[in-house]
C-alpha atoms as a PDB file:
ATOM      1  CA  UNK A   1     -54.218 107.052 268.602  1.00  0.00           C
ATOM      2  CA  UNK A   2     -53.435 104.972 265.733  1.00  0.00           C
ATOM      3  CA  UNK A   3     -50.287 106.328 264.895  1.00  0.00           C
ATOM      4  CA  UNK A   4     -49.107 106.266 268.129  1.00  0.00           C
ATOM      5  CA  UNK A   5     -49.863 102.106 268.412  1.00  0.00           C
ATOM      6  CA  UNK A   6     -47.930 102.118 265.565  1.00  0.00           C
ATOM      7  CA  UNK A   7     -44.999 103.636 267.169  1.00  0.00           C
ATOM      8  CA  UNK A   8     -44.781 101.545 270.060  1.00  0.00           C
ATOM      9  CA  UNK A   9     -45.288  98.110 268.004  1.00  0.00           C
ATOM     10  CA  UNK A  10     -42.595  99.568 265.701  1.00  0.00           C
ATOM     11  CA  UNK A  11     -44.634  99.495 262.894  1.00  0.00           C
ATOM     12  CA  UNK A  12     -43.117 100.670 259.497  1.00  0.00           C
ATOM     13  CA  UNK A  13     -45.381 103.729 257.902  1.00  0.00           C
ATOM     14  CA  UNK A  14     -44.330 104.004 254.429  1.00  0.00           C
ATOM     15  CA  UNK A  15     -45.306 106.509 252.168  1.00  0.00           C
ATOM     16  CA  UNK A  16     -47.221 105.716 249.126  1.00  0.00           C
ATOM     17  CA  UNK A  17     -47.988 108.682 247.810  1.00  0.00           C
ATOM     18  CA  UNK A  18     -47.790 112.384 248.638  1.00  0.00           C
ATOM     19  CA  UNK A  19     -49.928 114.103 251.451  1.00  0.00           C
ATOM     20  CA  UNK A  20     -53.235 115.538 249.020  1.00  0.00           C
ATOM     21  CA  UNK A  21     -53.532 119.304 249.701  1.00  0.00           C
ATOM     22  CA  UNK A  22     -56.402 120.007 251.566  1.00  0.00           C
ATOM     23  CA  UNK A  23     -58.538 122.903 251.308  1.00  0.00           C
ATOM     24  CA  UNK A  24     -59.020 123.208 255.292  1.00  0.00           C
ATOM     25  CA  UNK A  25     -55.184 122.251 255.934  1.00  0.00           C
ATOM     26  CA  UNK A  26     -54.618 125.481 257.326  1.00  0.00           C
ATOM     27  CA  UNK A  27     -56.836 124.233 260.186  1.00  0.00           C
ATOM     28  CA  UNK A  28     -55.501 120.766 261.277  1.00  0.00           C
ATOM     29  CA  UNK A  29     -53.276 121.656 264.398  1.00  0.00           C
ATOM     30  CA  UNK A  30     -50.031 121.902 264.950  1.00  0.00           C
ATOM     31  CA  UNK A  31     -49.069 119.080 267.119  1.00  0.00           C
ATOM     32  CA  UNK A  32     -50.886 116.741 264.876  1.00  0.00           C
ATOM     33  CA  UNK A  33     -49.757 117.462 261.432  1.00  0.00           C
ATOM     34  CA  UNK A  34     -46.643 114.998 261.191  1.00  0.00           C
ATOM     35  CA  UNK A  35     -49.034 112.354 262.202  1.00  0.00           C
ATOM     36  CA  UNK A  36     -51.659 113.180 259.461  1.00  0.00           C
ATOM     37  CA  UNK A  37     -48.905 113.696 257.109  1.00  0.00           C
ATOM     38  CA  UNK A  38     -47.447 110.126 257.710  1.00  0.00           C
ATOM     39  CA  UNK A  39     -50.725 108.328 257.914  1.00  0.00           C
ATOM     40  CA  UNK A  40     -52.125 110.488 254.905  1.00  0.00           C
ATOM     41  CA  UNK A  41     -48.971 109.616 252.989  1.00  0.00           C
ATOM     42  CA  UNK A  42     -49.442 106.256 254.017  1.00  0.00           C
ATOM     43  CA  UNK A  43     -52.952 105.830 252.910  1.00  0.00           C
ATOM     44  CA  UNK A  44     -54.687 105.424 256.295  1.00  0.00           C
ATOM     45  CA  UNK A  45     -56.261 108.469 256.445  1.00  0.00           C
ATOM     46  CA  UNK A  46     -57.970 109.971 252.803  1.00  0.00           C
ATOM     47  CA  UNK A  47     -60.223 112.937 253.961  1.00  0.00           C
ATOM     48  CA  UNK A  48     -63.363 113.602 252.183  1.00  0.00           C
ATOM     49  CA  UNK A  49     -62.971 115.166 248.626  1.00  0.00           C
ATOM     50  CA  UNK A  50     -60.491 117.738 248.966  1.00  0.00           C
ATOM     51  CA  UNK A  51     -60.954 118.372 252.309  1.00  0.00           C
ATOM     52  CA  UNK A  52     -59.741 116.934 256.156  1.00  0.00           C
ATOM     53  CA  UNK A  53     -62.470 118.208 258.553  1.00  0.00           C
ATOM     54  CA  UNK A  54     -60.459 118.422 261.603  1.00  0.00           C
ATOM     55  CA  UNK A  55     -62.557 120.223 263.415  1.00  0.00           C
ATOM     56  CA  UNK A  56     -66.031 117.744 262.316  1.00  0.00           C
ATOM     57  CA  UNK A  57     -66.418 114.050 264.241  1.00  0.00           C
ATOM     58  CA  UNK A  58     -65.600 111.131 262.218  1.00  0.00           C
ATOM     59  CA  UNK A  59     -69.055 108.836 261.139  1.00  0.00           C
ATOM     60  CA  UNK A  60     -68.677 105.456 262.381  1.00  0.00           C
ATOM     61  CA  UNK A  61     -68.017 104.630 259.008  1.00  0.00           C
ATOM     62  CA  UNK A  62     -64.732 106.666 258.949  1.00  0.00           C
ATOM     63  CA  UNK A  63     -63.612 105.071 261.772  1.00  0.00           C
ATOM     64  CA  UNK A  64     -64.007 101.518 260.394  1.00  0.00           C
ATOM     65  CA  UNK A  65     -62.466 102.404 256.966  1.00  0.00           C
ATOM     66  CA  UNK A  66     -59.379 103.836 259.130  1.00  0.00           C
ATOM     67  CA  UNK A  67     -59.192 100.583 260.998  1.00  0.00           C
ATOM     68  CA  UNK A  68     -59.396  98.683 257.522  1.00  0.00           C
ATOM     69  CA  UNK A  69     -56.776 101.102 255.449  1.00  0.00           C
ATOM     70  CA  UNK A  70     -54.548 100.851 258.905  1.00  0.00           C
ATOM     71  CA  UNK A  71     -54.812  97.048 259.220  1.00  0.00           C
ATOM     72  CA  UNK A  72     -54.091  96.670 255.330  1.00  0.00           C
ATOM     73  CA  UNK A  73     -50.764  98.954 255.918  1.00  0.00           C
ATOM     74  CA  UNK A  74     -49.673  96.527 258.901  1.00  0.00           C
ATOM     75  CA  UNK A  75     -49.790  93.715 256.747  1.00  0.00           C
ATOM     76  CA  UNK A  76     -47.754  95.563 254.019  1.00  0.00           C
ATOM     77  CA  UNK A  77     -50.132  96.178 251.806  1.00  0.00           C
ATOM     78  CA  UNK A  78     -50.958  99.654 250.128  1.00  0.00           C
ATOM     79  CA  UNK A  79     -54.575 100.620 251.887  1.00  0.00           C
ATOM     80  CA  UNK A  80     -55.510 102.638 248.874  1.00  0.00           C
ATOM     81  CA  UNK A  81     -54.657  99.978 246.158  1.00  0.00           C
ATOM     82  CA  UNK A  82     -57.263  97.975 243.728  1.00  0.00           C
ATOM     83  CA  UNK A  83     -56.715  94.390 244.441  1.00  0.00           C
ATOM     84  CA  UNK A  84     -59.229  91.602 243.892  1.00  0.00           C
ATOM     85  CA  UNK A  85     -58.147  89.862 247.454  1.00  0.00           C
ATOM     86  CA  UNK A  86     -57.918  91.618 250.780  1.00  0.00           C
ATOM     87  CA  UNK A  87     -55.187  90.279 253.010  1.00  0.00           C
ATOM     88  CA  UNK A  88     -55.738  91.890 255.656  1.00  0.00           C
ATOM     89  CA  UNK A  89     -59.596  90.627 255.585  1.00  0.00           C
ATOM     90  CA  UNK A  90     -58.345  87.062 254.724  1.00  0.00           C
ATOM     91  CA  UNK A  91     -55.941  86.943 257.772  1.00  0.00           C
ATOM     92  CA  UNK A  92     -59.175  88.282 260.214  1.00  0.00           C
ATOM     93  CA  UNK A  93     -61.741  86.011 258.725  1.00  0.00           C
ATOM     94  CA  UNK A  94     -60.039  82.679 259.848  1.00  0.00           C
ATOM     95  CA  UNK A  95     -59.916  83.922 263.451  1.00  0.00           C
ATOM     96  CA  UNK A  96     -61.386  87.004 264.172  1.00  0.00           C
ATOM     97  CA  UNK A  97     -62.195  86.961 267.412  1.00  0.00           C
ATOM     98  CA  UNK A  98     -58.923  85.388 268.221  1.00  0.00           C
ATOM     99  CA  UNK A  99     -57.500  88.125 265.908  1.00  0.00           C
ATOM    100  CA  UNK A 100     -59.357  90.984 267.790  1.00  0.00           C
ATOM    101  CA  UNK A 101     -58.347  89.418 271.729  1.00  0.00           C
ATOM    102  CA  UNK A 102     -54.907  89.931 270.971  1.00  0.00           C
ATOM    103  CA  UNK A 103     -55.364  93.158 269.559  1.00  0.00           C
ATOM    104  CA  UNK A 104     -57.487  94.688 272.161  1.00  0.00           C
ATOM    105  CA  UNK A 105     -54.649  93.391 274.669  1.00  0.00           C
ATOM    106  CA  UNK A 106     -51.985  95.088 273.042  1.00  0.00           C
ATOM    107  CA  UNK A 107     -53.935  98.089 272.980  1.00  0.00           C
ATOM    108  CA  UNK A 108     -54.709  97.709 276.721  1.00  0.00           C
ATOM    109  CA  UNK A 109     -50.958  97.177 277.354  1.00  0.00           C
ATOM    110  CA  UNK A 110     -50.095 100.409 275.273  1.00  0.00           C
ATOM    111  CA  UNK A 111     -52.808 102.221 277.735  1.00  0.00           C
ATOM    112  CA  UNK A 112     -54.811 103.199 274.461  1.00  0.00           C
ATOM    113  CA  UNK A 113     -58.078 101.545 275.968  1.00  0.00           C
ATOM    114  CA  UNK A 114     -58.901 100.607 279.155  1.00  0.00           C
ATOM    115  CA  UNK A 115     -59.498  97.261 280.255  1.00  0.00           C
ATOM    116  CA  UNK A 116     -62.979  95.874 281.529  1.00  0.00           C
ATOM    117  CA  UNK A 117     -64.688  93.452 283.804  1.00  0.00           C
ATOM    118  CA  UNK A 118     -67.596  92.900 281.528  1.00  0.00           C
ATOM    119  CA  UNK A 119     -69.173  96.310 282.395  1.00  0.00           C
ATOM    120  CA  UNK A 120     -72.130  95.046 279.468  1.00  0.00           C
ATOM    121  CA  UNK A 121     -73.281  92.405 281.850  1.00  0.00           C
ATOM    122  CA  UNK A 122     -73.170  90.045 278.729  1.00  0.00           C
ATOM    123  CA  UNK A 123     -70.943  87.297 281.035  1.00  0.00           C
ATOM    124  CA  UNK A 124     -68.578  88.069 278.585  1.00  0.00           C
ATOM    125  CA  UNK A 125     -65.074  89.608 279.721  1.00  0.00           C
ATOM    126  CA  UNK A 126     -63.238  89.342 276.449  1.00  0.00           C
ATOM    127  CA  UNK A 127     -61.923  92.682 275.891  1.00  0.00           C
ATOM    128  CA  UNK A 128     -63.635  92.127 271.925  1.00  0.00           C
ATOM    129  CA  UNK A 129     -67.173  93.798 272.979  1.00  0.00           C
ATOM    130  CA  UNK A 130     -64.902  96.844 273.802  1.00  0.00           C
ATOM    131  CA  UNK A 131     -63.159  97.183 271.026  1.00  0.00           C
ATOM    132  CA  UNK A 132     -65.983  96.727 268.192  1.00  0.00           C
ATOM    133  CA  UNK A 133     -68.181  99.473 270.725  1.00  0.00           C
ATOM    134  CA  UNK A 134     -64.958 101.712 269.896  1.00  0.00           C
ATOM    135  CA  UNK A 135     -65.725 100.776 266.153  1.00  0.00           C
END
């Protein structure tokens, strides 16, 4: 899903590093290898130890360190690398909410989420509930 908002914003996905070898690699699938091989090489996705678990859910945790490696790569930063300042956290915290509207629109607009009419009943119809429930 990621990789594929990534394509249609035009994002660059550069590769820092080489793809780790898995041990379960033999059993990611076909049609998705390229895209865990750019986003691996890329530093979005890391696995867990030496393996992938493509065939195990990701823990909401997983997801949220995706989202955080994949938001640090859009602002051109290496996910993986030790830095003492997080741009990527800097540029949310002034205006997150603001931050996460825009996103959840262009995700809406790429079809990769629906849209709602606050379905939570919250009187809320920002499109932000949505997206952190995703989370």
């Amino acid at each position: 899903m990621l990789y594929n908002y990534a394509s249609f914003k035009g994002y660059d996905i550069p590769s820092h590093r080489s793809m780790p070898t898995f041990t379960d690699q033999s059993q990611i699938a076909d049609w998705a290898m390229a895209e865990v091989r750019a986003f691996s090489e890329a530093g979005v996705l890391n696995g867990s130890g030496s393996m992938f678990n493509p065939r195990s859910t990701a823990t909401r945790a997983e997801v949220a360190q995706m989202f955080r490696n994949f938001m640090r790569l859009v602002v051109g930063e290496d996910p993986n690398a030790e830095t003492g300042a997080d741009t990527a956290t800097d540029a949310l915290s002034s205006n997150l909410d603001a931050y996460l509207d825009r996103r959840a629109q262009e995700a809406i607009e790429a079809a990769l989420m629906p849209s709602k009419d606050d379905r939570d009943g919250d009187g809320d119809d920002s499109d932000v509930d949505l997206l952190m429930n995703m989370l």
